[in-house]
PDB file of N, CA and C in Angstrom:
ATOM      1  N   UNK A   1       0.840  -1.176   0.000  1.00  0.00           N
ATOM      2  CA  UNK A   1       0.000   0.000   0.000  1.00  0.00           C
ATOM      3  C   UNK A   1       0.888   1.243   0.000  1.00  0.00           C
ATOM      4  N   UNK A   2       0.361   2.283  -0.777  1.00  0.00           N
ATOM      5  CA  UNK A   2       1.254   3.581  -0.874  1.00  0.00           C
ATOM      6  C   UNK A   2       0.794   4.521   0.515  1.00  0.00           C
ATOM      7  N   UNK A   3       2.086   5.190   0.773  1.00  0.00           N
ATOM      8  CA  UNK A   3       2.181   5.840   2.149  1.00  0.00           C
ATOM      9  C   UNK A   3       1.385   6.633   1.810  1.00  0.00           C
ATOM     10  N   UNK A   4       0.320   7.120   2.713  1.00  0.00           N
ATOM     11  CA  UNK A   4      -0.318   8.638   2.806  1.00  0.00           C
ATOM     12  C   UNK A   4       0.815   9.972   2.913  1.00  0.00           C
ATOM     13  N   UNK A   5       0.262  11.141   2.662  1.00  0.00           N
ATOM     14  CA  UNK A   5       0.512  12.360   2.815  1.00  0.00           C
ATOM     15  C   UNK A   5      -0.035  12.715   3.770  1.00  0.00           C
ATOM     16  N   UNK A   6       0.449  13.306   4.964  1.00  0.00           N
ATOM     17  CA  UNK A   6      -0.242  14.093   5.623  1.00  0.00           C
ATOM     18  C   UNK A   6       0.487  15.664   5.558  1.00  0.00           C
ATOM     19  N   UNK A   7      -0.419  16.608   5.304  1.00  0.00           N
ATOM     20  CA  UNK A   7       0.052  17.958   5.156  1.00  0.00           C
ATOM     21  C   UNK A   7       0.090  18.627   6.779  1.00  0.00           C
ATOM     22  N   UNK A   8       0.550  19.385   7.338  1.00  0.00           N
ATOM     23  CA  UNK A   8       0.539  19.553   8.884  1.00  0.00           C
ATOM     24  C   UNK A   8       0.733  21.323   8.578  1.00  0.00           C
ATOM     25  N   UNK A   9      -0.362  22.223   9.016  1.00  0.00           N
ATOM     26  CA  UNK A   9      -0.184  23.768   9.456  1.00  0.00           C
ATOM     27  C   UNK A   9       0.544  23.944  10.582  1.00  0.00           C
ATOM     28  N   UNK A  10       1.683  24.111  11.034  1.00  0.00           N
ATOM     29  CA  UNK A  10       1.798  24.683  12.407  1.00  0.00           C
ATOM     30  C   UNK A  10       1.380  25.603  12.802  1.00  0.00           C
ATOM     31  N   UNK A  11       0.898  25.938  13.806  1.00  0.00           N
ATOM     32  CA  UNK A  11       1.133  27.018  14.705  1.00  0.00           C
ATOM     33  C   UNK A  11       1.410  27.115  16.367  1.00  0.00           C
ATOM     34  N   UNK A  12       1.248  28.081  17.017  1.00  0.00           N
ATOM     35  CA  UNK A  12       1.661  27.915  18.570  1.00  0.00           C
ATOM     36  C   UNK A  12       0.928  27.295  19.311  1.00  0.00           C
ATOM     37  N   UNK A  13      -0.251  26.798  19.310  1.00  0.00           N
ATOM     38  CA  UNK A  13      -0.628  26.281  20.272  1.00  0.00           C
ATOM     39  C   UNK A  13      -1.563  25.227  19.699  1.00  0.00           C
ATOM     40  N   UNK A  14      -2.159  25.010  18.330  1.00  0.00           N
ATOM     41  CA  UNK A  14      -3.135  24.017  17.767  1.00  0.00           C
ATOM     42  C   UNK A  14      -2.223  23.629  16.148  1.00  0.00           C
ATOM     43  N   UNK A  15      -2.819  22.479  15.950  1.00  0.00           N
ATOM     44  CA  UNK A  15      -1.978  22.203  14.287  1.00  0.00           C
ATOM     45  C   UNK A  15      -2.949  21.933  13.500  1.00  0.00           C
ATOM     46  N   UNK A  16      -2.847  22.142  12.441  1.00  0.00           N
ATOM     47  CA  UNK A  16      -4.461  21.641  11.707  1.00  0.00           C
ATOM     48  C   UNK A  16      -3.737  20.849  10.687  1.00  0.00           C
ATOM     49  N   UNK A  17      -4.607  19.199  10.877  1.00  0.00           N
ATOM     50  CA  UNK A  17      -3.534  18.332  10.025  1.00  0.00           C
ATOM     51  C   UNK A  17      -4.864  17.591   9.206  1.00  0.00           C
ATOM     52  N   UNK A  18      -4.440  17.774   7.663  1.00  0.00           N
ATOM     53  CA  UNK A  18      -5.576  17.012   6.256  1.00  0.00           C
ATOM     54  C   UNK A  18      -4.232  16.067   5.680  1.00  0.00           C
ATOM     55  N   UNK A  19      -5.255  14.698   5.198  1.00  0.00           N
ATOM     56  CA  UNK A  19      -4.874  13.700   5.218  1.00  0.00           C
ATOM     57  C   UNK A  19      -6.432  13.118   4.004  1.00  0.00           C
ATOM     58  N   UNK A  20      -5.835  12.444   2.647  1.00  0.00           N
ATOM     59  CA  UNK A  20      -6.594  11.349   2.414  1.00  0.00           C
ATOM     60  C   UNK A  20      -6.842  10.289   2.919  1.00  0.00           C
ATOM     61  N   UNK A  21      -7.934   9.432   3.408  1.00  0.00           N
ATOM     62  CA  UNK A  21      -7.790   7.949   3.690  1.00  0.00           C
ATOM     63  C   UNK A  21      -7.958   7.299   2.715  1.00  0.00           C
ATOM     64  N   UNK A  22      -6.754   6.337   2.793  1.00  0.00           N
ATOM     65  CA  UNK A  22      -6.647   5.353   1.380  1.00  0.00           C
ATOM     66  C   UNK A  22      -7.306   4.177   1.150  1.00  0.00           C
ATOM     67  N   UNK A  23      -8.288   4.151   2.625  1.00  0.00           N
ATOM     68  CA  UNK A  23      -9.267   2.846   2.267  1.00  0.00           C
ATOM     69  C   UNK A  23     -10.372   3.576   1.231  1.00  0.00           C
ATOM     70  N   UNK A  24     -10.955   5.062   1.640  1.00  0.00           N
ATOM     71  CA  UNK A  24     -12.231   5.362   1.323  1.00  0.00           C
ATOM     72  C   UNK A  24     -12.027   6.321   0.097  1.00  0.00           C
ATOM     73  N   UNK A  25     -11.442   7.115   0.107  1.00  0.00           N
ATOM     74  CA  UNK A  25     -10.324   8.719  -0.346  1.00  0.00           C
ATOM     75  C   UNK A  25     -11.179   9.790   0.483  1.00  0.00           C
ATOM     76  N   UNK A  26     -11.681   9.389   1.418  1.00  0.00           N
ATOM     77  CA  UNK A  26     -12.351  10.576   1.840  1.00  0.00           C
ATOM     78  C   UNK A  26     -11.299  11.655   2.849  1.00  0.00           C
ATOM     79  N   UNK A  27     -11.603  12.655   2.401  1.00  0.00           N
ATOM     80  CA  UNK A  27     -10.637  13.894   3.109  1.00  0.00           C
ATOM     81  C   UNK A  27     -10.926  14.421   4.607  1.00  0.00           C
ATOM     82  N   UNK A  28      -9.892  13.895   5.278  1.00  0.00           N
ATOM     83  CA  UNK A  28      -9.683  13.989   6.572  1.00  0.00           C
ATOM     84  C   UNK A  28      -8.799  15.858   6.923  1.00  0.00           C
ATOM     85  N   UNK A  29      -9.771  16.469   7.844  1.00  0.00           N
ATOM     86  CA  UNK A  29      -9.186  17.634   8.392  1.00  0.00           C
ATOM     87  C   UNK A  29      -8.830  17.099   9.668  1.00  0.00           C
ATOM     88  N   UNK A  30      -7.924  17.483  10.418  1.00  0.00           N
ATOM     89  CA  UNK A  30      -8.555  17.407  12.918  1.00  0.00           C
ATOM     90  C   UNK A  30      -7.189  18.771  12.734  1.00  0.00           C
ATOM     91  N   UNK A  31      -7.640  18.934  14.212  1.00  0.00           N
ATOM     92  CA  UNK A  31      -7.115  20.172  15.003  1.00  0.00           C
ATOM     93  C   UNK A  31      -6.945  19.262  15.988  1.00  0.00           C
ATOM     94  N   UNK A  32      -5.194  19.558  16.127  1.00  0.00           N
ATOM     95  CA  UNK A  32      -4.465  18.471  17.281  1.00  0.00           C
ATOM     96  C   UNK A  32      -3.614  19.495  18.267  1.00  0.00           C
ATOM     97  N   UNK A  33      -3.596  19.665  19.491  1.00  0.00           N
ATOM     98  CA  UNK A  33      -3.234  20.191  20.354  1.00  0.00           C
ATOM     99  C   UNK A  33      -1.564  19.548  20.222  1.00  0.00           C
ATOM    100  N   UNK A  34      -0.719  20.617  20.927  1.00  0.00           N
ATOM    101  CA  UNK A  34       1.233  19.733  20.706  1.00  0.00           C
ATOM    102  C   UNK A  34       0.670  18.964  21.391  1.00  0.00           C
ATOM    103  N   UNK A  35       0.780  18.214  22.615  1.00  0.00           N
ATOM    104  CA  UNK A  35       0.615  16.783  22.944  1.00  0.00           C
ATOM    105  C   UNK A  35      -0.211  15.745  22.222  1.00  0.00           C
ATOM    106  N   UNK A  36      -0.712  16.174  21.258  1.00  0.00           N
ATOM    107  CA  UNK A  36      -1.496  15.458  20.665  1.00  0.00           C
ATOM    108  C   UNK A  36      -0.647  14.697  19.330  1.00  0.00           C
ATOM    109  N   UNK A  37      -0.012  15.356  18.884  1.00  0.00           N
ATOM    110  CA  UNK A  37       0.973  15.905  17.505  1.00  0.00           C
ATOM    111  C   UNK A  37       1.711  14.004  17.675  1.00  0.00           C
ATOM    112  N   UNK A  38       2.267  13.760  18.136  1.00  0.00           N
ATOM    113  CA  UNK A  38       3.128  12.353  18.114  1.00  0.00           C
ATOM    114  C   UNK A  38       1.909  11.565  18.325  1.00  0.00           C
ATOM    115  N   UNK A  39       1.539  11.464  19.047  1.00  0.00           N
ATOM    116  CA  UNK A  39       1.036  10.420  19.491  1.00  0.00           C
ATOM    117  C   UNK A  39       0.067   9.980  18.209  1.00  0.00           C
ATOM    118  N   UNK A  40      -0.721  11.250  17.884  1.00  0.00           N
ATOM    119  CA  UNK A  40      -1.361  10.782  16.127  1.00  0.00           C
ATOM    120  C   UNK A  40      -0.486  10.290  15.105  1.00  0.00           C
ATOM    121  N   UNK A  41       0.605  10.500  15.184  1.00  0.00           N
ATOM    122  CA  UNK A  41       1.589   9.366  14.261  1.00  0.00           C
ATOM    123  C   UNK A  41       1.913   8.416  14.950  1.00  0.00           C
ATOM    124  N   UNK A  42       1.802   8.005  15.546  1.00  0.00           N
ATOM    125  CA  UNK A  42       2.237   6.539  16.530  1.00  0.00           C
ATOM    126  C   UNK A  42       1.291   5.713  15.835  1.00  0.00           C
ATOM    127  N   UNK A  43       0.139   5.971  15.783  1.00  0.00           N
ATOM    128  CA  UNK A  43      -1.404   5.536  15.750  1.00  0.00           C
ATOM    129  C   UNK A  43      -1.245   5.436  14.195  1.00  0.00           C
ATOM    130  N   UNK A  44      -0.430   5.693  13.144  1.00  0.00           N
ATOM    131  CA  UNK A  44      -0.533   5.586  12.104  1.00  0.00           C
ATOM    132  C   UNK A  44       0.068   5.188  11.099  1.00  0.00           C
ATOM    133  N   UNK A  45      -0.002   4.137  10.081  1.00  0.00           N
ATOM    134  CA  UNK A  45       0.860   3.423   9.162  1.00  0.00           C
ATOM    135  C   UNK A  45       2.329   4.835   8.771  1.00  0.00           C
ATOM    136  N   UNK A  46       2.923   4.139   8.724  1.00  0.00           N
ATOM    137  CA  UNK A  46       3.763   5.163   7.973  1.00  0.00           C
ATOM    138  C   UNK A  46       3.270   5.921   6.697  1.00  0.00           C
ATOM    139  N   UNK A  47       3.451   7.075   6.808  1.00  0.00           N
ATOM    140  CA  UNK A  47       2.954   8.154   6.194  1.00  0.00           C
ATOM    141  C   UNK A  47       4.053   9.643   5.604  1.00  0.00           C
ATOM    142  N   UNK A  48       3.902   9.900   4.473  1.00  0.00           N
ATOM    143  CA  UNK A  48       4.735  11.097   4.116  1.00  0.00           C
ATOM    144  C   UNK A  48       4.383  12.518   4.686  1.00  0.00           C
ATOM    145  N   UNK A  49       4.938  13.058   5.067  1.00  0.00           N
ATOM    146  CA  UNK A  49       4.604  14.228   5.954  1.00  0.00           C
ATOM    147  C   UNK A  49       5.095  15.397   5.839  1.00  0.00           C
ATOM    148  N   UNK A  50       4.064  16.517   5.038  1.00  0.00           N
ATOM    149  CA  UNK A  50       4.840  17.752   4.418  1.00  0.00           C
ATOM    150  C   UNK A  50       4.473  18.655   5.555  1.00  0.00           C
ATOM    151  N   UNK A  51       5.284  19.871   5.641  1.00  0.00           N
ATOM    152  CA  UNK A  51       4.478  20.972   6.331  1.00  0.00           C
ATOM    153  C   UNK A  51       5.343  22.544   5.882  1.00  0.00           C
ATOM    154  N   UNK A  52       4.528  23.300   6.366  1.00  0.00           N
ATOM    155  CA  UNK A  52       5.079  24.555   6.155  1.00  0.00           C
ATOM    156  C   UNK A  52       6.774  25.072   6.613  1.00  0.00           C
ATOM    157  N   UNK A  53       7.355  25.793   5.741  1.00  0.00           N
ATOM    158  CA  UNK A  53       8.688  26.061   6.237  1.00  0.00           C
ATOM    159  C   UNK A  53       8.379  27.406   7.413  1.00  0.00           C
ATOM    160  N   UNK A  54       8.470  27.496   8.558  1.00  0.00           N
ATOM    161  CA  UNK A  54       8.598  28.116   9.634  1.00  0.00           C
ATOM    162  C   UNK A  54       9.385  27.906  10.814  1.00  0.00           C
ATOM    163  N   UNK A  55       9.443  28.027  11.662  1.00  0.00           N
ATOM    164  CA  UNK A  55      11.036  28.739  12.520  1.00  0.00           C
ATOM    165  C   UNK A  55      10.634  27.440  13.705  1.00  0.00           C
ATOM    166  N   UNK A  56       9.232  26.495  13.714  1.00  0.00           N
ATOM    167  CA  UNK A  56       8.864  25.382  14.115  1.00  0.00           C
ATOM    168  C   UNK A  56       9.152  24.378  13.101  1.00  0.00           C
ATOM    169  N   UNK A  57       9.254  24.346  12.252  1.00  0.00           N
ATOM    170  CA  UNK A  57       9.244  23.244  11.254  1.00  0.00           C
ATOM    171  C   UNK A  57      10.364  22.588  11.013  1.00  0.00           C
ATOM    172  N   UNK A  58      11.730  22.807  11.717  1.00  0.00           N
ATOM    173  CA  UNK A  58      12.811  21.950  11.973  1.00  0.00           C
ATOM    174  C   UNK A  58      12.367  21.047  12.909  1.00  0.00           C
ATOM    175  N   UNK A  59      12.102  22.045  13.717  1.00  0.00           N
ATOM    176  CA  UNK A  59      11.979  21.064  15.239  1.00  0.00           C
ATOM    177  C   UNK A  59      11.426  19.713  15.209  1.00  0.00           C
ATOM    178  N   UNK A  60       9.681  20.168  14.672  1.00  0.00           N
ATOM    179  CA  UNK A  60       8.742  19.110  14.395  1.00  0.00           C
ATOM    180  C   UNK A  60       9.403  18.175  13.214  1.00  0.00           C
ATOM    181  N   UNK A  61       9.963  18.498  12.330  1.00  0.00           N
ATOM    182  CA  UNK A  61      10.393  17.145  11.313  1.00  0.00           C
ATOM    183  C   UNK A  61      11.418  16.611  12.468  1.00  0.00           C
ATOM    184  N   UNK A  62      12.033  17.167  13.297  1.00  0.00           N
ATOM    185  CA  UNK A  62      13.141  16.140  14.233  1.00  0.00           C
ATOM    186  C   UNK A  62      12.494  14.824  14.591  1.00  0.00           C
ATOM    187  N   UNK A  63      11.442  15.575  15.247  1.00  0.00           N
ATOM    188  CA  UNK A  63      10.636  15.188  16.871  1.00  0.00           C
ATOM    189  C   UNK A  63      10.114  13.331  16.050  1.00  0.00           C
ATOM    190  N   UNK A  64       9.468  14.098  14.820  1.00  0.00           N
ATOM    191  CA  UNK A  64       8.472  13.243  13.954  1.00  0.00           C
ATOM    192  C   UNK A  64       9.769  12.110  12.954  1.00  0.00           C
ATOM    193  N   UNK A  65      10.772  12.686  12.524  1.00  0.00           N
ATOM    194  CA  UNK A  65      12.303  11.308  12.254  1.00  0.00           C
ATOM    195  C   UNK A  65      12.424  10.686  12.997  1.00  0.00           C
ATOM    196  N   UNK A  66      12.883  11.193  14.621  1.00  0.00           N
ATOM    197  CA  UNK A  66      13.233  10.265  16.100  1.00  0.00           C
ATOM    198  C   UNK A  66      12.158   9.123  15.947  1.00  0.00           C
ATOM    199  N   UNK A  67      10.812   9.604  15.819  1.00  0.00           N
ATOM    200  CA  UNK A  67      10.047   8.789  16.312  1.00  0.00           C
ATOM    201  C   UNK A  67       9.625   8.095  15.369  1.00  0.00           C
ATOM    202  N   UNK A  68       9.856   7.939  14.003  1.00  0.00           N
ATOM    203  CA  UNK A  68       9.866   6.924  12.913  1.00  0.00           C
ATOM    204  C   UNK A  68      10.861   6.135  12.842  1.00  0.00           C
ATOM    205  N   UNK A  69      12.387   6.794  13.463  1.00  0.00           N
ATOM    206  CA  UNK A  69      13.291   5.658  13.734  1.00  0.00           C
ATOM    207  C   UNK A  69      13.448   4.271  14.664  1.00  0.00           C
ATOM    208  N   UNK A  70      12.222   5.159  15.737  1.00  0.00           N
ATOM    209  CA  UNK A  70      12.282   4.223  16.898  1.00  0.00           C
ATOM    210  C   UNK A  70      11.165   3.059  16.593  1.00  0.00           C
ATOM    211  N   UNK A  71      10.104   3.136  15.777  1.00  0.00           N
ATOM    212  CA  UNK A  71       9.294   2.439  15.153  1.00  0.00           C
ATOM    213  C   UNK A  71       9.932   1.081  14.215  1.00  0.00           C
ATOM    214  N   UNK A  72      11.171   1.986  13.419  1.00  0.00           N
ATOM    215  CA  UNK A  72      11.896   0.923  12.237  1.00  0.00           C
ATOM    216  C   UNK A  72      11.237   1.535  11.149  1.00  0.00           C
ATOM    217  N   UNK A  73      10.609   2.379  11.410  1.00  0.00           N
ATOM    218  CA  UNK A  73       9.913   2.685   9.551  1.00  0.00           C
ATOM    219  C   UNK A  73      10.602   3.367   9.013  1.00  0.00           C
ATOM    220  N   UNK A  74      11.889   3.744   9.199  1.00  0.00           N
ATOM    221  CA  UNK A  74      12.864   4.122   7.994  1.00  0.00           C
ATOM    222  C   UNK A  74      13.567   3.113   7.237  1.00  0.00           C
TER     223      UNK A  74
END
């Protein structure tokens, strides 16, 4: 099965993350609080993951590599 895209908005305190589902194609929006942010990729097949270039958007691609390494899905 081909990896999803998930597109991710940052901002300071909520993220707004759209996503196709590849069982249905139906278009998925949610509004995820930071503690929320990992743990919704834990919960999810490996997935490609774009987001905006901003002065957060190092950080979060770190946070979100670490935790695909520790999985094995690289």
């Amino acid at each position: 099965m081909e990896p999803t895209t998930i597109a991710i908005d940052l901002a300071k305190r909520v993220f707004q993350i759209h996503y196709v589902e590849t069982e249905t194609g139906a278009i998925r929006s949610k509004v995820l609080k930071r503690a929320q942010l990992v743990p919704f990729f834990a919960n999810r097949p490996a997935s490609h993951v774009v987001m905006e270039a901003c002065g957060s958007a190092h950080h979060w691609a770190r946070v979100l590599a670490r935790r695909a390494i520790a999985l094995g899905r690289r």
